[in-house]
C-alpha atoms as a PDB file:
ATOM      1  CA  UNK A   1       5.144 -28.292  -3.782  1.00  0.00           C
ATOM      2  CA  UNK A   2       5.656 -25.720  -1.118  1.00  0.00           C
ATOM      3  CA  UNK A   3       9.132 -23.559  -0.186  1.00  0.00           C
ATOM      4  CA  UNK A   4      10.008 -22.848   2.852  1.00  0.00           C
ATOM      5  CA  UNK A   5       8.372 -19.669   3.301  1.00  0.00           C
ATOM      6  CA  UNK A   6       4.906 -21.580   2.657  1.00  0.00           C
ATOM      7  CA  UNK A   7       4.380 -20.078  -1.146  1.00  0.00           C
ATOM      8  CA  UNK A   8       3.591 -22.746  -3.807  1.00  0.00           C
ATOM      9  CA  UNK A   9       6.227 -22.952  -6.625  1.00  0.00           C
ATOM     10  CA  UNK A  10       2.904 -23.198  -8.757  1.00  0.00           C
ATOM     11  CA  UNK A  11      -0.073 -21.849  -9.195  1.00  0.00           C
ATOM     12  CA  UNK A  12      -2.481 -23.165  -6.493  1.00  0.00           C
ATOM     13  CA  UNK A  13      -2.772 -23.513  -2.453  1.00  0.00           C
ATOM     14  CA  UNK A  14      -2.199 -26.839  -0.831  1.00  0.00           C
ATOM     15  CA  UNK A  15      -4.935 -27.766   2.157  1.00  0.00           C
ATOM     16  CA  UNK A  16      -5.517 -30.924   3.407  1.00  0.00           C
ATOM     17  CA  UNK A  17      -2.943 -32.235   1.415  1.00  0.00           C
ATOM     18  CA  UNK A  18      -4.454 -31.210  -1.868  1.00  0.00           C
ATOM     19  CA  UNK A  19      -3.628 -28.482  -4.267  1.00  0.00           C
ATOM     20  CA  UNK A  20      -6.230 -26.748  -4.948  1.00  0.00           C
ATOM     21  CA  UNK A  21      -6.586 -25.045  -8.211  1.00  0.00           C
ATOM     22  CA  UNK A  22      -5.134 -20.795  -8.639  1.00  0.00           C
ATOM     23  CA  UNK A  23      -7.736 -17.899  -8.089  1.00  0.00           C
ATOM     24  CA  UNK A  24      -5.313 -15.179  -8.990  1.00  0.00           C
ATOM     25  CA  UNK A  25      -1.913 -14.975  -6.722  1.00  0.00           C
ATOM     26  CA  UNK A  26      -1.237 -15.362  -3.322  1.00  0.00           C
ATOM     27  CA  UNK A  27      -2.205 -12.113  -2.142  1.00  0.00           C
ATOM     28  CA  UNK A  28      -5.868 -11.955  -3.726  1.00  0.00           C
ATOM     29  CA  UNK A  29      -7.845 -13.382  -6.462  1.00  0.00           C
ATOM     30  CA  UNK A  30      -8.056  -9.926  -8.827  1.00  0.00           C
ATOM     31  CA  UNK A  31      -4.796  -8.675  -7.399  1.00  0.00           C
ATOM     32  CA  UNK A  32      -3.086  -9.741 -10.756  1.00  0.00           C
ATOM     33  CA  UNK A  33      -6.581  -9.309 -13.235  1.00  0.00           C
ATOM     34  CA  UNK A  34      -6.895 -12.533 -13.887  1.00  0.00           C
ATOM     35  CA  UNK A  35      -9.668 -13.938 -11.877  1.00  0.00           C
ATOM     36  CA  UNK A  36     -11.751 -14.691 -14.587  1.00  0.00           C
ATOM     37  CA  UNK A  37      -9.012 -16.828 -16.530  1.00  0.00           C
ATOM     38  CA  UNK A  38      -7.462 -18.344 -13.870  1.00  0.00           C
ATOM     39  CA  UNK A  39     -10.125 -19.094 -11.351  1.00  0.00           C
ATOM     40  CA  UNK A  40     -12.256 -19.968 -14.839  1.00  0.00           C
ATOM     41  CA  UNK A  41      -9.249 -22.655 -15.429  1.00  0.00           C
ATOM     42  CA  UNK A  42      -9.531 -23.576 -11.440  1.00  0.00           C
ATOM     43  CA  UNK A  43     -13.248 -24.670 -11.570  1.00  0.00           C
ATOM     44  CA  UNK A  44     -12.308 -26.875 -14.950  1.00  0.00           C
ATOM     45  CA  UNK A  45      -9.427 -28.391 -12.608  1.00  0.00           C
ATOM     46  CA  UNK A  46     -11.445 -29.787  -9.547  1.00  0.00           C
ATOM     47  CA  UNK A  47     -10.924 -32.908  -9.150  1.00  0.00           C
ATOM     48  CA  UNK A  48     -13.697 -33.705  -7.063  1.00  0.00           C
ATOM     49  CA  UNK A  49     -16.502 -32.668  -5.118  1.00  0.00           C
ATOM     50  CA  UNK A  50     -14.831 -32.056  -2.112  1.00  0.00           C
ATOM     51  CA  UNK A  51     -11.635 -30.193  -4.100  1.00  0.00           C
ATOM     52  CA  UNK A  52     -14.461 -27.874  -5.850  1.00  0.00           C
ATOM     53  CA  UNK A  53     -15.790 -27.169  -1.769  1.00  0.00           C
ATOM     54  CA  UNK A  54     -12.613 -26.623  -0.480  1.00  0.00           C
ATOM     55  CA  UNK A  55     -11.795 -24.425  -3.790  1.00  0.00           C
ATOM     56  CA  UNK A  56     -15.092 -22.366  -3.063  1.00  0.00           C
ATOM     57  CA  UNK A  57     -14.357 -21.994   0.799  1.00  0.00           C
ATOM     58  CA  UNK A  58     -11.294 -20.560   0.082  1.00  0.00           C
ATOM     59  CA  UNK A  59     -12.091 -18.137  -2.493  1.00  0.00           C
ATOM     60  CA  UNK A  60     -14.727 -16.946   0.232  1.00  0.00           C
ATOM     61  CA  UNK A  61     -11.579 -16.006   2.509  1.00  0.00           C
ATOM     62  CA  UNK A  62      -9.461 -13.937   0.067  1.00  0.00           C
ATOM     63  CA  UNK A  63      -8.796 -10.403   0.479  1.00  0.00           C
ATOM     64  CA  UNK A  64      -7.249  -8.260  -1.498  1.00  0.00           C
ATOM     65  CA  UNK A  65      -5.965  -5.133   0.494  1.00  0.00           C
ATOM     66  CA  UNK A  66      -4.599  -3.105  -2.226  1.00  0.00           C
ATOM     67  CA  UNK A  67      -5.943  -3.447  -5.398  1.00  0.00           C
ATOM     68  CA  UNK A  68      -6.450  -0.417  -8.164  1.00  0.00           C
ATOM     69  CA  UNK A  69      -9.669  -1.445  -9.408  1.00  0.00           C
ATOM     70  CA  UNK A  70     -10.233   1.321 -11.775  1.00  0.00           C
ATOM     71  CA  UNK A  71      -7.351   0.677 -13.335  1.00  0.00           C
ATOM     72  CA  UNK A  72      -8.030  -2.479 -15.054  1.00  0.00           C
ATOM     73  CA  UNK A  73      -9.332  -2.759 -18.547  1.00  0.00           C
ATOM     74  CA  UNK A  74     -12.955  -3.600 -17.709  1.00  0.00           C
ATOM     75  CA  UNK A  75     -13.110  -2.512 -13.452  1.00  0.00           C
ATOM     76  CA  UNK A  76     -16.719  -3.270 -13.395  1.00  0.00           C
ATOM     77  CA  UNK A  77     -16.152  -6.870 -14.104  1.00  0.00           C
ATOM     78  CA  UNK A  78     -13.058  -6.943 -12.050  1.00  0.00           C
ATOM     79  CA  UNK A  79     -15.610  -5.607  -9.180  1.00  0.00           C
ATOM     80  CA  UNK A  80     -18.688  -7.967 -10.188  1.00  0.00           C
ATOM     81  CA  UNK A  81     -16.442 -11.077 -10.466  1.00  0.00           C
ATOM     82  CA  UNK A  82     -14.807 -10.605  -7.146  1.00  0.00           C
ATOM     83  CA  UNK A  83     -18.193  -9.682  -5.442  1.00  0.00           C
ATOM     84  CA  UNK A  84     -19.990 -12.614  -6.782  1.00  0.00           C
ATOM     85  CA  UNK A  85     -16.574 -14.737  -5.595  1.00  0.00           C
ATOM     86  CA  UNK A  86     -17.131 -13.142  -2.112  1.00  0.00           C
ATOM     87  CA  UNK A  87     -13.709 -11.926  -2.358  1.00  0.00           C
ATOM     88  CA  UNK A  88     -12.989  -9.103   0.299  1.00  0.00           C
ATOM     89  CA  UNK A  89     -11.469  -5.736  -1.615  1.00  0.00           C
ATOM     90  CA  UNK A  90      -9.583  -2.875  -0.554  1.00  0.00           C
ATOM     91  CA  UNK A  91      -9.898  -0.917  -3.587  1.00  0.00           C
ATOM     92  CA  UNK A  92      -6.998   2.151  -4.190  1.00  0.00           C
ATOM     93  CA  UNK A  93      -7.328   5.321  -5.782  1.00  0.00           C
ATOM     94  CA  UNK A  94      -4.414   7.204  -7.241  1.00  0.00           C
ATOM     95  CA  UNK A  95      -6.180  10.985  -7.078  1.00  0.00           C
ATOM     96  CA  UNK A  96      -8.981  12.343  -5.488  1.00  0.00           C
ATOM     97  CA  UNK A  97     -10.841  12.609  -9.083  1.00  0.00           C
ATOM     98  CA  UNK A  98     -10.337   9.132  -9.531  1.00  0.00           C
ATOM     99  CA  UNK A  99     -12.049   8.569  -6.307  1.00  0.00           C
ATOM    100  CA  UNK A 100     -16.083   9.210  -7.216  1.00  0.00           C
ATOM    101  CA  UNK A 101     -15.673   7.030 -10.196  1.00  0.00           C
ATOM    102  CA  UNK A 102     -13.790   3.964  -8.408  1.00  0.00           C
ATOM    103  CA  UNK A 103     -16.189   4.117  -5.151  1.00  0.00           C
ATOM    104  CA  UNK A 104     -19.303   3.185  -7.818  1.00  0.00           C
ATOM    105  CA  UNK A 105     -17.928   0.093  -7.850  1.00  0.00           C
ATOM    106  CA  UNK A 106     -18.382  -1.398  -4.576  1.00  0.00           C
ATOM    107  CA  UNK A 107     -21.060  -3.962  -4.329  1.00  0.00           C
ATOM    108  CA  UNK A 108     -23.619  -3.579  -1.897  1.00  0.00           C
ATOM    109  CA  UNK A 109     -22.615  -6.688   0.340  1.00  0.00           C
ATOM    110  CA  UNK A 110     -19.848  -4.360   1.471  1.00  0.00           C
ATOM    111  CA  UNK A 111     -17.068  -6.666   0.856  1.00  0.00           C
ATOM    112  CA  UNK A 112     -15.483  -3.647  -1.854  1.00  0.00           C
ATOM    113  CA  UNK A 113     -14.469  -0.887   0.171  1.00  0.00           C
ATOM    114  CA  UNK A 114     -12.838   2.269  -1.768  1.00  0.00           C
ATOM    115  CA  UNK A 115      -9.862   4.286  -0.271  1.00  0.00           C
ATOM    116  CA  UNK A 116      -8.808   7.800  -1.067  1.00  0.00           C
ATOM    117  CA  UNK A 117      -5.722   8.310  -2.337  1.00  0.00           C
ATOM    118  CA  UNK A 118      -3.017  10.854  -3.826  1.00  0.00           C
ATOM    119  CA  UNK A 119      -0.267   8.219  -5.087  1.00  0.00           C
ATOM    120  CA  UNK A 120       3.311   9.871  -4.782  1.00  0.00           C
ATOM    121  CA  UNK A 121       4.129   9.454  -8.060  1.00  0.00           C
ATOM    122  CA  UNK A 122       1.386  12.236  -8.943  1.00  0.00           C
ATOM    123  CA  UNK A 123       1.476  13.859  -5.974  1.00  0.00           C
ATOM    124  CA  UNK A 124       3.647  16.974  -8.071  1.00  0.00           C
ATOM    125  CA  UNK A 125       1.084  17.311 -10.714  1.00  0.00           C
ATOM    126  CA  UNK A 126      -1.925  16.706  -8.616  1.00  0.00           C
ATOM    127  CA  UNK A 127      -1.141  18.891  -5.136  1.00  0.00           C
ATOM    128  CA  UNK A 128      -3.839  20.983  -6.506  1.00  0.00           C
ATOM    129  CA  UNK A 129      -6.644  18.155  -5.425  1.00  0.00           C
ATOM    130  CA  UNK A 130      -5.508  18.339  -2.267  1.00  0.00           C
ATOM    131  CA  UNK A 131      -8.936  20.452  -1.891  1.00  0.00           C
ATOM    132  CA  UNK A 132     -10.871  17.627  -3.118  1.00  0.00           C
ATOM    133  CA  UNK A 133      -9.587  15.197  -0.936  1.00  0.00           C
ATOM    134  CA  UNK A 134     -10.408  17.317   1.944  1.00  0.00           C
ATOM    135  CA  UNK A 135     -13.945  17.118   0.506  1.00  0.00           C
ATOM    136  CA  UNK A 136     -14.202  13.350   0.086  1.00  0.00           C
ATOM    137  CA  UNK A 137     -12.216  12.371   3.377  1.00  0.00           C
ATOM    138  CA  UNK A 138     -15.331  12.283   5.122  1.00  0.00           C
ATOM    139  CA  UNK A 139     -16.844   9.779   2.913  1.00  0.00           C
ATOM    140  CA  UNK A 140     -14.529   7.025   3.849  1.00  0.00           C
ATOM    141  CA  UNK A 141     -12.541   5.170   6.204  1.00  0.00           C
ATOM    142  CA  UNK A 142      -9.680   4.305   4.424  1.00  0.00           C
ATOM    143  CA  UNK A 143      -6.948   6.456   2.390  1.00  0.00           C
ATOM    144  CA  UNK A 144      -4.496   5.067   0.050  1.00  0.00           C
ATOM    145  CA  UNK A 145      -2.622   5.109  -1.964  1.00  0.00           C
ATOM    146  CA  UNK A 146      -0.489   7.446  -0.851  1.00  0.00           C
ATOM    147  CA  UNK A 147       3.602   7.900   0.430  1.00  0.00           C
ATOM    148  CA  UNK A 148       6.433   8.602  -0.547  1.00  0.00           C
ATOM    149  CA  UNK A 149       8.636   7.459  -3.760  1.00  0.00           C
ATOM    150  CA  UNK A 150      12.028   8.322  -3.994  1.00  0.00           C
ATOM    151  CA  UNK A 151      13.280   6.362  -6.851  1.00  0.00           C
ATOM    152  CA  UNK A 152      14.773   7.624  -9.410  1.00  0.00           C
ATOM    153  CA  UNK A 153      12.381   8.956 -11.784  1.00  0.00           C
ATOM    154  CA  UNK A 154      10.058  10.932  -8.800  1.00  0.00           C
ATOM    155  CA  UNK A 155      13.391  11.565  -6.488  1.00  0.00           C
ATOM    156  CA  UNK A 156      13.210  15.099  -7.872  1.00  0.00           C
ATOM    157  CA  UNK A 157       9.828  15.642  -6.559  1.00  0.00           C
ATOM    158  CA  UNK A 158       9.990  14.156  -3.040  1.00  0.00           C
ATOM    159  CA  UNK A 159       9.850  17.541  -1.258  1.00  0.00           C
ATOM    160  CA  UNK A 160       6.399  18.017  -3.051  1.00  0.00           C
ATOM    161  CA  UNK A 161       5.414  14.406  -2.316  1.00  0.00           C
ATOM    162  CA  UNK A 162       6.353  14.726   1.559  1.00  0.00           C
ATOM    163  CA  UNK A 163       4.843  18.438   1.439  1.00  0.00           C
ATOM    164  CA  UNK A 164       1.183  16.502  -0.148  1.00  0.00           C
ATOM    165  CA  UNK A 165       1.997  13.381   2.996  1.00  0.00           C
ATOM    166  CA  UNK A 166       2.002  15.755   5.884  1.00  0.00           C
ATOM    167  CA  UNK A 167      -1.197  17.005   4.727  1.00  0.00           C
ATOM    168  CA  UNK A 168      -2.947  13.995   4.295  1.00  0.00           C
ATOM    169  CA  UNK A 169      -1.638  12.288   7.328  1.00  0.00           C
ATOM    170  CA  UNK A 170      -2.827  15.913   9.202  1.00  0.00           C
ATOM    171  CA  UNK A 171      -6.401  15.965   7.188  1.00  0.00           C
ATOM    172  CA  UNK A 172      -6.233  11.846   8.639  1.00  0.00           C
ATOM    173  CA  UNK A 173      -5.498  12.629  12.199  1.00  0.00           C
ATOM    174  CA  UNK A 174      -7.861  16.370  12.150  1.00  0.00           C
ATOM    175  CA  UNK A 175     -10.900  13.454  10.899  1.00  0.00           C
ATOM    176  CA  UNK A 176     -10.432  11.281  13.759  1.00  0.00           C
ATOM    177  CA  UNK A 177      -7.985   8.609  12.060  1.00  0.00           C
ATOM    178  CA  UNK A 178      -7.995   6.828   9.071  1.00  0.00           C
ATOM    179  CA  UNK A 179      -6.775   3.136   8.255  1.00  0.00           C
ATOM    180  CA  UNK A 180      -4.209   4.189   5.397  1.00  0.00           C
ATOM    181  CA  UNK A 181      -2.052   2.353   2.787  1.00  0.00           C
ATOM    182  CA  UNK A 182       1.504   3.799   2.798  1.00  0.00           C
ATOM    183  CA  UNK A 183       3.408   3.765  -0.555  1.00  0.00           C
ATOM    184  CA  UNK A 184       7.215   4.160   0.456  1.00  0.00           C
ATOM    185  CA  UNK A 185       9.905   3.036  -2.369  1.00  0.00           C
ATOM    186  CA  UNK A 186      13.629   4.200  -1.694  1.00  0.00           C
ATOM    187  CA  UNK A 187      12.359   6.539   1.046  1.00  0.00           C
ATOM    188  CA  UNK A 188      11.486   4.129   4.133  1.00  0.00           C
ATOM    189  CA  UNK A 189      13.729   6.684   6.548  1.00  0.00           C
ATOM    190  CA  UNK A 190      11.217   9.549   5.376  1.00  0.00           C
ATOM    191  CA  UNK A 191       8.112   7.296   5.718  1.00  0.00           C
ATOM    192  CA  UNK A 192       8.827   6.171   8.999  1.00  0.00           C
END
């Protein structure tokens, strides 16, 4: 049931010799937005007592540590469902606009936290909020997403993207660090 780099060939996570019923996928229960389906379907499918504790002590360690909350079709629930799951959330943010918006949805138990971002791919059309993230860097700890990507349909654009970067990373480094979540697609050379 398991390949050789440890990921099950189907839905579900093997422990103590049983397979324990899918939450979502193997990175985090709403990392795919189907928590409520599939982790619905995973209660139905316990076995047993002890398959429905194990299933609950593992959906208390998930974390997700890039997820774009805000841009599911219902984020609230996404956020609620995951909260009352105790699943741990590292929610991104495409623009600084976005940010306000996506940060109301962190539950007060803390286990949603909400990163700033300016994602590459909108970096061209949204240097101009470059101001606002200045503004709203202080509110938060983490910053993502944001990078560089240099395929092909934003390869035009990558001086603007790495112009939009170095001022992030030097807003990051002027507020005493940040823990940040680097997008880099066909640019890894630039990134690094």
């Amino acid at each position: 049931d398991v390949d050789r780099r440890g990921l099950g060939r189907r839905p579900g996570l093997k422990l103590e010799g049983r397979r324990l019923p899918a939450v979502g996928n193997a990175v985090g229960a709403v990392a795919d937005g189907s928590i409520a389906s599939n982790g619905a379907r995973g209660l139905r499918e316990a076995r047993s007592d002890r398959d429905l504790e194990l299933f609950e002590r593992c959906a208390m360690a998930l974390i997700d540590t890039h997820c774009h909350l805000d841009l599911y079709r219902e984020p609230k629930r996404v956020a609620e469902e995951s909260a009352r799951r105790g699943v741990y959330v590292l929610s991104m943010t495409t623009t600084p606009t976005a940010y306000i918006g996506t940060k109301a949805l962190e539950h007060k138990d803390g286990r949603i936290r909400t990163a700033l971002g300016l994602h590459p791919e909108l970096a061209a059309d949204r240097e101009h909020e470059l101001a606002l993230f200045r503004r709203y860097l202080p509110t938060t700890r983490y910053v993502g997403e944001v990078g560089i990507d240099g395929s092909a349909p934003h390869r035009h654009t990558m001086d603007i993207q790495g112009r939009v970067l170095s001022s992030i990373l030097d807003m990051c480094a002027a507020a005493g660090g940040r823990t940040i979540s680097l997008h880099s697609r066909g640019a890894a050379a630039l990134v690094l």
